[in-house]
C-alpha atoms as a PDB file:
ATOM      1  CA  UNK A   1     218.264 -26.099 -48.603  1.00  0.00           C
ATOM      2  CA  UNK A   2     219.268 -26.046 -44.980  1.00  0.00           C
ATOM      3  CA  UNK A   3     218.392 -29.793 -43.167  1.00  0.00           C
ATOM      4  CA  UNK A   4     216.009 -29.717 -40.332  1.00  0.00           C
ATOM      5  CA  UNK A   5     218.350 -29.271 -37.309  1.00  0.00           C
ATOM      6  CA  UNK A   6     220.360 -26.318 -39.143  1.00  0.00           C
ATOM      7  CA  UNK A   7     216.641 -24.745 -39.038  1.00  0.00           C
ATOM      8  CA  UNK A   8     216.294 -25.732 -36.003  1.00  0.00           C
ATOM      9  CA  UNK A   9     218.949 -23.935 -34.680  1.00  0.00           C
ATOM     10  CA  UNK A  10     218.729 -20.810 -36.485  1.00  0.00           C
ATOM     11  CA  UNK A  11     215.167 -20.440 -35.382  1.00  0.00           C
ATOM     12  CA  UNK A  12     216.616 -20.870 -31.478  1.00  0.00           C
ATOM     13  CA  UNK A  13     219.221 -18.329 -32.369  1.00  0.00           C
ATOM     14  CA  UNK A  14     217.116 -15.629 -33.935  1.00  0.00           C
ATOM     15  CA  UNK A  15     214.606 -15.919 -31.098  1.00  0.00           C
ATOM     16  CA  UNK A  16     217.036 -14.995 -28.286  1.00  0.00           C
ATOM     17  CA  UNK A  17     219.013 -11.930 -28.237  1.00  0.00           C
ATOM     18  CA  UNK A  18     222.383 -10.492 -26.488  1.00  0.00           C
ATOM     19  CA  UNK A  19     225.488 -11.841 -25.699  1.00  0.00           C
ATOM     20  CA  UNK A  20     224.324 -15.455 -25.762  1.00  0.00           C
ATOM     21  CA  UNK A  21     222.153 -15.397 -28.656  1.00  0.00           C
ATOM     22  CA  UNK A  22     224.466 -17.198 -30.849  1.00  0.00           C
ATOM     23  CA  UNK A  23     225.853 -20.360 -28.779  1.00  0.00           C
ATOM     24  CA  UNK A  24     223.177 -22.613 -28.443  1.00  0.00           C
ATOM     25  CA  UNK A  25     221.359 -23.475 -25.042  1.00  0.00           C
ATOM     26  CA  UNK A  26     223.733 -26.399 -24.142  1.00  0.00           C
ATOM     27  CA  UNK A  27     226.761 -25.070 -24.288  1.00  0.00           C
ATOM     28  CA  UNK A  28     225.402 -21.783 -22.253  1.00  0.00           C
ATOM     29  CA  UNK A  29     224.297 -24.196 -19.664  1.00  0.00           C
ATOM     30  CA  UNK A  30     227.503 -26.334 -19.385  1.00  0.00           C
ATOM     31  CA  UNK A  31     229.215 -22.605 -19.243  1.00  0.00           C
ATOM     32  CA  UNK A  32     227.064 -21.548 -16.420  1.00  0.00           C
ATOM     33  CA  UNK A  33     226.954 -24.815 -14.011  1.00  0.00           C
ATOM     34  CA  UNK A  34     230.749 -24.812 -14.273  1.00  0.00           C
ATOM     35  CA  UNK A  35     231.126 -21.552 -12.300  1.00  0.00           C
ATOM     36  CA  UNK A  36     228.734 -22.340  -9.471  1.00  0.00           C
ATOM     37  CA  UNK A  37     230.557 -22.294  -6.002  1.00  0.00           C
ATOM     38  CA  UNK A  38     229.314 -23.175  -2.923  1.00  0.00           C
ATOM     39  CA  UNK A  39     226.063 -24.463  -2.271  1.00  0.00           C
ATOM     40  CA  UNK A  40     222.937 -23.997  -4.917  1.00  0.00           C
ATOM     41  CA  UNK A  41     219.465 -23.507  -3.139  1.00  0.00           C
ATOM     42  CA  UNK A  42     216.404 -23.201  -5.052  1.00  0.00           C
ATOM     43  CA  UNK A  43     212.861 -22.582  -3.521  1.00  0.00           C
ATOM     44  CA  UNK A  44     209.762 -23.523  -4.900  1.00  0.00           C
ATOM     45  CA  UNK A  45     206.818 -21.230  -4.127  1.00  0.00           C
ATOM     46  CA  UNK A  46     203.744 -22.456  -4.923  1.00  0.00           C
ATOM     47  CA  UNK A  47     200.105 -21.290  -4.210  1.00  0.00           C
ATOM     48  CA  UNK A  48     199.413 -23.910  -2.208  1.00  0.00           C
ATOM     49  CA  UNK A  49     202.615 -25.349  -1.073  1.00  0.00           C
ATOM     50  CA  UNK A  50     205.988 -24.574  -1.019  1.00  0.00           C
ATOM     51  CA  UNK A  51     209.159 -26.311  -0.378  1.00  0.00           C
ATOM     52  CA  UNK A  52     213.444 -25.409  -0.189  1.00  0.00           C
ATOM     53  CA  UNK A  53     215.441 -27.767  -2.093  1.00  0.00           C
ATOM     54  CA  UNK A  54     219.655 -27.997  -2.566  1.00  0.00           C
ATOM     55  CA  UNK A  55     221.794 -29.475  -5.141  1.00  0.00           C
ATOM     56  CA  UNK A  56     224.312 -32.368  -3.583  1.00  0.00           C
ATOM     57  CA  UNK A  57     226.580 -32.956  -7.022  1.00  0.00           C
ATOM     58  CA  UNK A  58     224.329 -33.334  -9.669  1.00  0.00           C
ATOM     59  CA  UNK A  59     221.564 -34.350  -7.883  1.00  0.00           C
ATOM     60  CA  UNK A  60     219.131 -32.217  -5.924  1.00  0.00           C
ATOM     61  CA  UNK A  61     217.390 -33.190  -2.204  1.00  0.00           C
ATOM     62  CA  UNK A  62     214.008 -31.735  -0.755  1.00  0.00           C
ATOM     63  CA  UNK A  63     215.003 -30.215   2.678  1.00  0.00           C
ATOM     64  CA  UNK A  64     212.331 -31.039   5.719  1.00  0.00           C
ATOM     65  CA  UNK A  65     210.598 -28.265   7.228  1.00  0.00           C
ATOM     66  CA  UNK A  66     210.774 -27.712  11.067  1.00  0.00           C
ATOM     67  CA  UNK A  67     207.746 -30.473  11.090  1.00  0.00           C
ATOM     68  CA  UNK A  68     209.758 -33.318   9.364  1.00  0.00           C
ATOM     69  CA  UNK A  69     207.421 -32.706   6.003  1.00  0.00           C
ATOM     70  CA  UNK A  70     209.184 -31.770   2.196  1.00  0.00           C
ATOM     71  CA  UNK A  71     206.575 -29.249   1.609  1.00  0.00           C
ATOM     72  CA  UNK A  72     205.069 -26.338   4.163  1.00  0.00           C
ATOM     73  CA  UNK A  73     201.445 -25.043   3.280  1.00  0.00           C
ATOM     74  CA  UNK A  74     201.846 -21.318   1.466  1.00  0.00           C
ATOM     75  CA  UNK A  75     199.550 -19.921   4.652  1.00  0.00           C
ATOM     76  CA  UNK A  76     200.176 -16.644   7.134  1.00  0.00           C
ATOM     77  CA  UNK A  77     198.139 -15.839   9.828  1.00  0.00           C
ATOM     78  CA  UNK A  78     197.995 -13.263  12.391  1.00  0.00           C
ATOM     79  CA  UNK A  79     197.181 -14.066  15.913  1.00  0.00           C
ATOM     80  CA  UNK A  80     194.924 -11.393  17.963  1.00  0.00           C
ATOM     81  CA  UNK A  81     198.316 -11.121  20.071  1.00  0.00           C
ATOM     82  CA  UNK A  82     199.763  -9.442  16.979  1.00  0.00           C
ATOM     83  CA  UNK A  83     201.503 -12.646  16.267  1.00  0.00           C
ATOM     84  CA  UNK A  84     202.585 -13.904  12.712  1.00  0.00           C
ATOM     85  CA  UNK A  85     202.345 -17.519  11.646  1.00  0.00           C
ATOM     86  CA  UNK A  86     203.475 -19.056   8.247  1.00  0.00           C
ATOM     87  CA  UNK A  87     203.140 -22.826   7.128  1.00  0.00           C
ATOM     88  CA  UNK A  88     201.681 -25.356   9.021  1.00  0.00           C
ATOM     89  CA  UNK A  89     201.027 -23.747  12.276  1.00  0.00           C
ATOM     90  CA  UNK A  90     198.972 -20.804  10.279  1.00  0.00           C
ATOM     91  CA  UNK A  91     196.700 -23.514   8.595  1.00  0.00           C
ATOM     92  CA  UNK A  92     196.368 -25.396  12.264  1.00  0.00           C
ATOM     93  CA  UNK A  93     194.150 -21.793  13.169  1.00  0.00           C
ATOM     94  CA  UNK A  94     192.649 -21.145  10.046  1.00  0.00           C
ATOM     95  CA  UNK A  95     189.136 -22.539  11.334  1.00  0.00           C
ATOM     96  CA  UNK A  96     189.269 -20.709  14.597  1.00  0.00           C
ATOM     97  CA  UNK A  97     190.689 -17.389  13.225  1.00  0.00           C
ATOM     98  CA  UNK A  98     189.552 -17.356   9.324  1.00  0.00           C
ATOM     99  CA  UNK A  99     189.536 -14.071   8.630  1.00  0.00           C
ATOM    100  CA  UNK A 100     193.113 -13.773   9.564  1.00  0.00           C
ATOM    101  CA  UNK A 101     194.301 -16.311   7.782  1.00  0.00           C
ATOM    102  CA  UNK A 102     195.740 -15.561   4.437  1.00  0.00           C
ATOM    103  CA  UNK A 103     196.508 -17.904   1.676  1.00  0.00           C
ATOM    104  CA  UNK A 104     196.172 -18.544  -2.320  1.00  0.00           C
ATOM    105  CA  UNK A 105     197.605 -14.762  -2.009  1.00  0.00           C
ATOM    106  CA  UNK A 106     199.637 -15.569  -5.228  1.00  0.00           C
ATOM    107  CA  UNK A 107     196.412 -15.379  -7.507  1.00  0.00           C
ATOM    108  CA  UNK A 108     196.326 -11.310  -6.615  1.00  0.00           C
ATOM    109  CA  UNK A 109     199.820 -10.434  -7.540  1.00  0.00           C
ATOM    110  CA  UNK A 110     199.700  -8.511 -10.631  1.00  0.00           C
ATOM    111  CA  UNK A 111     196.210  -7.969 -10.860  1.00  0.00           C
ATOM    112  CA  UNK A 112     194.181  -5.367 -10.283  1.00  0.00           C
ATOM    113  CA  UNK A 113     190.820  -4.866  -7.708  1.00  0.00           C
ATOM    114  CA  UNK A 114     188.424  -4.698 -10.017  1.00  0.00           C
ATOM    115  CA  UNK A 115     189.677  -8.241 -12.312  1.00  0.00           C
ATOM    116  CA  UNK A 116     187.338 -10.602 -12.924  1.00  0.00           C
ATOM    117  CA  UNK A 117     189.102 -13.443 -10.744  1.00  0.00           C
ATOM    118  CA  UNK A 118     190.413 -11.046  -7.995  1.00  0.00           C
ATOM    119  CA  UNK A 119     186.678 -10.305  -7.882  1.00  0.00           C
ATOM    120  CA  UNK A 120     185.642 -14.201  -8.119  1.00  0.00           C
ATOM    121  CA  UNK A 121     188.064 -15.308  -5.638  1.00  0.00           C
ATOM    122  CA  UNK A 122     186.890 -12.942  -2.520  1.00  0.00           C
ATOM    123  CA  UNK A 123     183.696 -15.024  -2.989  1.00  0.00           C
ATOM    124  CA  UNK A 124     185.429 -17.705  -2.035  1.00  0.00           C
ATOM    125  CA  UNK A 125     188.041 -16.500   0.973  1.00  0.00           C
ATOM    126  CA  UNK A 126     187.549 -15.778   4.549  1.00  0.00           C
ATOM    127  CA  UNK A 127     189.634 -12.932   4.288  1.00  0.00           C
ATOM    128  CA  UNK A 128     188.780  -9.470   3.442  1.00  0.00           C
ATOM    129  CA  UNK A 129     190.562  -7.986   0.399  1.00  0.00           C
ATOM    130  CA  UNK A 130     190.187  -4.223  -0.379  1.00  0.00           C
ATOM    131  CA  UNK A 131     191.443  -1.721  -2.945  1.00  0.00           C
ATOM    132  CA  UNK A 132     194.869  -0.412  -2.850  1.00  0.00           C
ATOM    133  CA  UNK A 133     197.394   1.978  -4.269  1.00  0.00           C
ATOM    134  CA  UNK A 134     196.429   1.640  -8.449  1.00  0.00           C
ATOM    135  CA  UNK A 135     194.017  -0.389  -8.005  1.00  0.00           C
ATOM    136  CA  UNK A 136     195.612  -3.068  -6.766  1.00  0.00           C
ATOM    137  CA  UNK A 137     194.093  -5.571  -4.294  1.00  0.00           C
ATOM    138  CA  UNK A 138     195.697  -5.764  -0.771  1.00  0.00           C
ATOM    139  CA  UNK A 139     194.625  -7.641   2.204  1.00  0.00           C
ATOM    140  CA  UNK A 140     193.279  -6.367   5.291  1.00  0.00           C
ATOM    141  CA  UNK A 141     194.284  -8.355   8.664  1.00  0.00           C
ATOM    142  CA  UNK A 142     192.850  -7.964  11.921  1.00  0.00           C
ATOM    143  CA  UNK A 143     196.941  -7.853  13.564  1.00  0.00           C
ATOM    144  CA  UNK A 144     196.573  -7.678  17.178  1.00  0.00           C
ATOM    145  CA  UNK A 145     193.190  -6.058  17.966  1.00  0.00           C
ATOM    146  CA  UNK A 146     194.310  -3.411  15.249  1.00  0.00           C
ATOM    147  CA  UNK A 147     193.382  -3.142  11.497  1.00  0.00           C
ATOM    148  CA  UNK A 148     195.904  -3.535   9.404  1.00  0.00           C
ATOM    149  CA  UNK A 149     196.317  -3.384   5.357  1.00  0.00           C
ATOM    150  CA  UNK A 150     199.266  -4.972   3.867  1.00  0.00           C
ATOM    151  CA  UNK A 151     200.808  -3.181   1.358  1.00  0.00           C
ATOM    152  CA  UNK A 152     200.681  -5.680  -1.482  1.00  0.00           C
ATOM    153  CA  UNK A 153     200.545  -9.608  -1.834  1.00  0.00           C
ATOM    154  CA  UNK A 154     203.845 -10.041  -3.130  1.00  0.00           C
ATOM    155  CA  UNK A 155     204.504  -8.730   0.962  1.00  0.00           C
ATOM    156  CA  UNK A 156     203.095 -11.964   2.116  1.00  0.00           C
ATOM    157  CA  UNK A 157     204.799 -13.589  -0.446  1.00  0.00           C
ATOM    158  CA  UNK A 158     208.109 -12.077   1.235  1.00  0.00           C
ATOM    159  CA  UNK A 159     207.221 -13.411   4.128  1.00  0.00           C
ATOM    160  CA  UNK A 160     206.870 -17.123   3.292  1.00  0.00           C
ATOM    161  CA  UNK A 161     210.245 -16.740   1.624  1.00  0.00           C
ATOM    162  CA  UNK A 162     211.842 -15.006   5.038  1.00  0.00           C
ATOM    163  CA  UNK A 163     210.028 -17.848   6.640  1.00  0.00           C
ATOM    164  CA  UNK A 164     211.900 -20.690   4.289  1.00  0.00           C
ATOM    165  CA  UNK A 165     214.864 -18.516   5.072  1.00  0.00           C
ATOM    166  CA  UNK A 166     215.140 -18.668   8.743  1.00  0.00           C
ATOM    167  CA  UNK A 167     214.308 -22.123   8.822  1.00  0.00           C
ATOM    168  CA  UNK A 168     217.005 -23.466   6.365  1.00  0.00           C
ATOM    169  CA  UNK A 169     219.132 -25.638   8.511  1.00  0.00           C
ATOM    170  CA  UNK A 170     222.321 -23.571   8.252  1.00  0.00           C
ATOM    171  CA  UNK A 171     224.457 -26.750   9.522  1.00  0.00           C
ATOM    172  CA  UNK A 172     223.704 -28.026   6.473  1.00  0.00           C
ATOM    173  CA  UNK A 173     224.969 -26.002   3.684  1.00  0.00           C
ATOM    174  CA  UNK A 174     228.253 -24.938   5.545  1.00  0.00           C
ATOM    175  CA  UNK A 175     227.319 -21.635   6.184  1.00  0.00           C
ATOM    176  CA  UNK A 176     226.981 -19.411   8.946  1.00  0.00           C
ATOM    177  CA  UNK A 177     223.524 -17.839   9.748  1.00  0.00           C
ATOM    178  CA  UNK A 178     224.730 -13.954   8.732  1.00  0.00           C
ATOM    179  CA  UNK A 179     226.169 -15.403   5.453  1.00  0.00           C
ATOM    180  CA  UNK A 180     223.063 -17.294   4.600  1.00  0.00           C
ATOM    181  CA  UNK A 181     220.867 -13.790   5.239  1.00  0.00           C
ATOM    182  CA  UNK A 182     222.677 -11.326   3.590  1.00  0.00           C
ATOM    183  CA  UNK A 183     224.806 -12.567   0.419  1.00  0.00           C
ATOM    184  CA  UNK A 184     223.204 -16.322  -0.214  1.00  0.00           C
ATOM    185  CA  UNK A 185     219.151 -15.035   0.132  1.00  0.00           C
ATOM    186  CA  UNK A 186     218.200 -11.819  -0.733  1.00  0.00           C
ATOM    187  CA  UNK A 187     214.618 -11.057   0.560  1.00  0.00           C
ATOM    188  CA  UNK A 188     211.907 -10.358  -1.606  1.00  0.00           C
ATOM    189  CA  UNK A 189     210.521  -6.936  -0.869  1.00  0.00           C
ATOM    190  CA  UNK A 190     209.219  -5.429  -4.171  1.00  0.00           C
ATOM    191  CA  UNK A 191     208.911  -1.251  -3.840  1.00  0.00           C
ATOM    192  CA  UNK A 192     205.434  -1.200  -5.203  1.00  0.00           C
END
């Protein structure tokens, strides 16, 4: 009979496949963090919040947002000046320009129009949300004095993370602004 952590550990094994499938998770993970130069940034992007955090040795450190808070509201709106706001300023308008103010756009991506919650949550949100390409929901903006459809959510989604981006203080992780947009963060622009 094979004893409870030999079980263990062929059930982990036969569960993963490729080249990894047969060292177990710890000694993939030592593996990995020992290759890991330069700085390691990690972004969390939440529905309703969102924050940039960066590993100092083996600890990691929340970074402050451009307002002195850990965590920036997941929000864009557009101004009738054609203007684009993410974070706090965006939810600062939302009650004098609701309908172009965007937010909880995570609980669309991957869904269609006609879902159950896609069609529970427009109940609920200021802004208008219409069918797109496959049936996907997209969200319709009123982007200085002209209607406008964005593509997709996961485009607003890009945004927040060009947002986080931008606002990284560069000074910080050694790296000059050109570096940190085109090798350390790669945008998030999906093609659907």
């Amino acid at each position: 009979m094979f004893s409870v952590t030999a079980r263990r550990q062929f059930c982990l094994a036969s569960s993963r496949s490729g080249a990894f499938s047969s060292l177990p998770r710890s000694a993939i993970a030592r593996n990995m963090n020992t290759k890991v130069n330069g700085p390691v940034i990690g972004i969390d992007l939440g529905t309703t919040n969102s924050c940039v955090s960066i590993m100092e040795g083996k600890t990691s450190r929340v970074l402050e947002n451009a307002e002195g808070a850990r965590t920036t509201p997941s929000i864009v709106a557009f101004t009738k000046h054609g203007e684009r706001l993410v974070g706090l300023p965006a939810k600062r308008q939302a009650i004098v320009n609701a309908t172009n103010t965007v937010f909880a756009f995570k609980r669309l991506i991957g869904r269609k129009f006609n879902d159950k919650e896609v069609q529970s949550d427009m109940k609920h949100w200021p802004f208008k949300v219409v069918p797109g390409k496959g049936e996907r929901p997209f969200v319709q903006v009123d982007n200085g004095g002209k209607q406008q459809t964005l593509s997709s959510p996961s485009r607003l989604t890009s945004t927040m993370l060009n947002d986080r981006r931008q606002r990284m203080p560069v000074k910080l992780l050694g790296l000059t602004s050109s570096e940190l947009s085109t090798s350390r963060l790669r945008p998030l622009w999906p093609t659907a």
